[in-house]
Protein backbone atom coordinates (compact mmCIF):
# COMPACT_ATOMS: atom_id res chain seq x y z
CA UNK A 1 0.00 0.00 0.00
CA UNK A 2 1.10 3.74 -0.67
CA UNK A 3 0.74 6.95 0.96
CA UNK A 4 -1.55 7.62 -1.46
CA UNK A 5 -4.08 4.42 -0.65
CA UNK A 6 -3.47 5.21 3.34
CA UNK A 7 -4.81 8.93 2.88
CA UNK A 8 -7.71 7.30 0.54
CA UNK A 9 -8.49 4.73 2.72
CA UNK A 10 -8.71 7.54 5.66
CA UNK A 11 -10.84 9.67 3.30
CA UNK A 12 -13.45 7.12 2.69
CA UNK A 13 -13.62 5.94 6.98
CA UNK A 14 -14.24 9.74 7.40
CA UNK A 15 -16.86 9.91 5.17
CA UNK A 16 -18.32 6.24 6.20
CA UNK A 17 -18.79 8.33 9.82
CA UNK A 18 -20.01 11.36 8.75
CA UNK A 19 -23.00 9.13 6.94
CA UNK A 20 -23.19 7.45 11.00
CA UNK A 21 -23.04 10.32 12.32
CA UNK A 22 -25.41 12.46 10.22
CA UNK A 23 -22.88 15.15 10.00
CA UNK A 24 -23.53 16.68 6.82
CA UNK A 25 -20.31 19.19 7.39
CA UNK A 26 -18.01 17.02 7.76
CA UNK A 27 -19.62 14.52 4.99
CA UNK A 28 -19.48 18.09 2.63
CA UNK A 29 -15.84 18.35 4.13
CA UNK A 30 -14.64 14.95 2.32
CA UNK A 31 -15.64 16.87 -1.10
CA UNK A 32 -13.51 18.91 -3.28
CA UNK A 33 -14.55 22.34 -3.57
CA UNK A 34 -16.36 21.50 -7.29
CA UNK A 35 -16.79 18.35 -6.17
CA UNK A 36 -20.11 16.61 -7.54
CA UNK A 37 -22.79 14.15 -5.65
CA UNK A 38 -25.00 11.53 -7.68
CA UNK A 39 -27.12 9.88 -5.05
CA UNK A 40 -29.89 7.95 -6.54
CA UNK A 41 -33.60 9.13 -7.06
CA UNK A 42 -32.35 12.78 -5.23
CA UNK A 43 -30.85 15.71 -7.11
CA UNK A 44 -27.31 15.97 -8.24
CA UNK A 45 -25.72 18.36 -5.65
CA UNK A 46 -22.44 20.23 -6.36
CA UNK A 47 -19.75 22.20 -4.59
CA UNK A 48 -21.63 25.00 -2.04
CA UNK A 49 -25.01 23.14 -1.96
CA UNK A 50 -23.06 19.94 -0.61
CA UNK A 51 -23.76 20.30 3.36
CA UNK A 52 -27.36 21.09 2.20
CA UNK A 53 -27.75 18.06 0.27
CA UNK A 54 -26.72 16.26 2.86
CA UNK A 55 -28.68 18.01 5.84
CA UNK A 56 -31.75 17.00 3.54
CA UNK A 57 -31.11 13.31 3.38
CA UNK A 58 -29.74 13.08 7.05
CA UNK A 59 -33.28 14.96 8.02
CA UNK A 60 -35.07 11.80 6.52
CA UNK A 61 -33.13 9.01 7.55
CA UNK A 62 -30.34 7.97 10.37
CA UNK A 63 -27.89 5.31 8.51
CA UNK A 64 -25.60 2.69 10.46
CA UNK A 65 -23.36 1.32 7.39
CA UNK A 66 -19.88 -0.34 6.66
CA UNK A 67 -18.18 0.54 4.06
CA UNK A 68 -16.01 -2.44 1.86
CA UNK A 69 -13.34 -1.16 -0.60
CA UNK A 70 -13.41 -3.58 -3.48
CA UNK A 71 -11.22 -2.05 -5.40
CA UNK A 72 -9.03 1.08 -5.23
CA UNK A 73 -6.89 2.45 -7.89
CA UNK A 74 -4.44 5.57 -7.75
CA UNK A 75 -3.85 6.69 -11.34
CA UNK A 76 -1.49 9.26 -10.96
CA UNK A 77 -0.33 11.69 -7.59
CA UNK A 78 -3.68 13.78 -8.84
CA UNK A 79 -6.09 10.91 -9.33
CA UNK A 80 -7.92 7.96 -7.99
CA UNK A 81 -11.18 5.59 -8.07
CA UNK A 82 -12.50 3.42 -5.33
CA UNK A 83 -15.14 1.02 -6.20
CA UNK A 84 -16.89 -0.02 -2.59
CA UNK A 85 -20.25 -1.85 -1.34
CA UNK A 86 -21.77 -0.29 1.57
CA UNK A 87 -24.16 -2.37 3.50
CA UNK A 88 -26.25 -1.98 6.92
CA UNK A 89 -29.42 -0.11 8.13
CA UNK A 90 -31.58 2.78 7.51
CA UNK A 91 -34.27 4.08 9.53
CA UNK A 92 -36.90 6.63 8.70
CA UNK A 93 -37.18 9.57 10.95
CA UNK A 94 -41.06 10.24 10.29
CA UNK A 95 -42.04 6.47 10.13
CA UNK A 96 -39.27 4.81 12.40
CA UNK A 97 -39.23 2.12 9.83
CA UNK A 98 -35.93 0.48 9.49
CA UNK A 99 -34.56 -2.02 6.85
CA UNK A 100 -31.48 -3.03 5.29
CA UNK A 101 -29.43 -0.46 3.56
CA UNK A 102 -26.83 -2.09 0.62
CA UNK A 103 -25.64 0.16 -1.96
CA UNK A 104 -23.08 0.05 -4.93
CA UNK A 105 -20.51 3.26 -5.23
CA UNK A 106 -18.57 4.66 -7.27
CA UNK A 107 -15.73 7.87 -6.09
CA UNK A 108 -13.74 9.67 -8.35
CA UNK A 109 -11.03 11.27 -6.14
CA UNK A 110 -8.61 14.38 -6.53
CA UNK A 111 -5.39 15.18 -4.40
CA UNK A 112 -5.82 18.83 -3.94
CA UNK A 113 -3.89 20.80 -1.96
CA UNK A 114 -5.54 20.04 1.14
CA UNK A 115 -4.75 16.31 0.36
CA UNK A 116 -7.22 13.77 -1.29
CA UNK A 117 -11.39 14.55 -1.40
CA UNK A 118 -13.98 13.80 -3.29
CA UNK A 119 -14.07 14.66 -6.73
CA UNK A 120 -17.57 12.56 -7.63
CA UNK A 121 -19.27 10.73 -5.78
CA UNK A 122 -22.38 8.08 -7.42
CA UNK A 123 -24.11 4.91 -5.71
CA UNK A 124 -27.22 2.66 -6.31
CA UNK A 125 -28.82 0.51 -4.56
CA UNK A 126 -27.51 -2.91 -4.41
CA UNK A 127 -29.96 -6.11 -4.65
């Protein structure tokens, strides 16, 4: 493993417990500053409307999910993927329901001067 992977790999457990946590600024922090967010059946949120994307969906639901790295590949000091399966609970705030959360994902990452975030960020649910 690199330097690169480590600070990846530290990236992604940050942003696995902001999603625990429901802390949508320090879920928004992960991003770059353009960076983009894909999350199925909501809007497309990018750079400054990050946090607020995230204050929406974490105003809905509470998540408890692990995330699995299934593949992570640096392409150059600048750039990365990680293909990762995330899988646990969700429960609705205004119901209480909860049921299985699994999801597919896909990040494109960026080393930026503040070290590697979140470039774009897509996932679908996983059956």
């Amino acid at each position: 493993m690199t330097d690169h992977d480590d600070q990846i790999r530290a990236l992604l457990a940050t942003y696995e417990q902001s999603l625990n946590t429901a802390d949508a600024a320090l879920a928004a922090s992960c991003y770059a500053p353009d960076g983009i967010f894909m999350p199925a059946g909501l809007p497309t949120a990018k750079g400054a409307e990050m946090e607020g994307a995230y204050r929406q969906i974490f105003d809905a639901i509470r998540l408890d999910v692990a995330f699995t790295i299934d593949e992570l590949e640096v392409t150059s000091d600048q750039s990365a993927y990680a293909l990762t399966r995330s899988n646990g609970t969700q429960k609705v705030l205004g119901s209480g329901d909860q049921a299985a959360e699994s999801n597919r994902e896909i990040f494109l990452l960026r080393n930026i001067d503040t070290g590697w975030k979140i470039a774009r960020y897509m996932f679908n649910k996983q059956a």
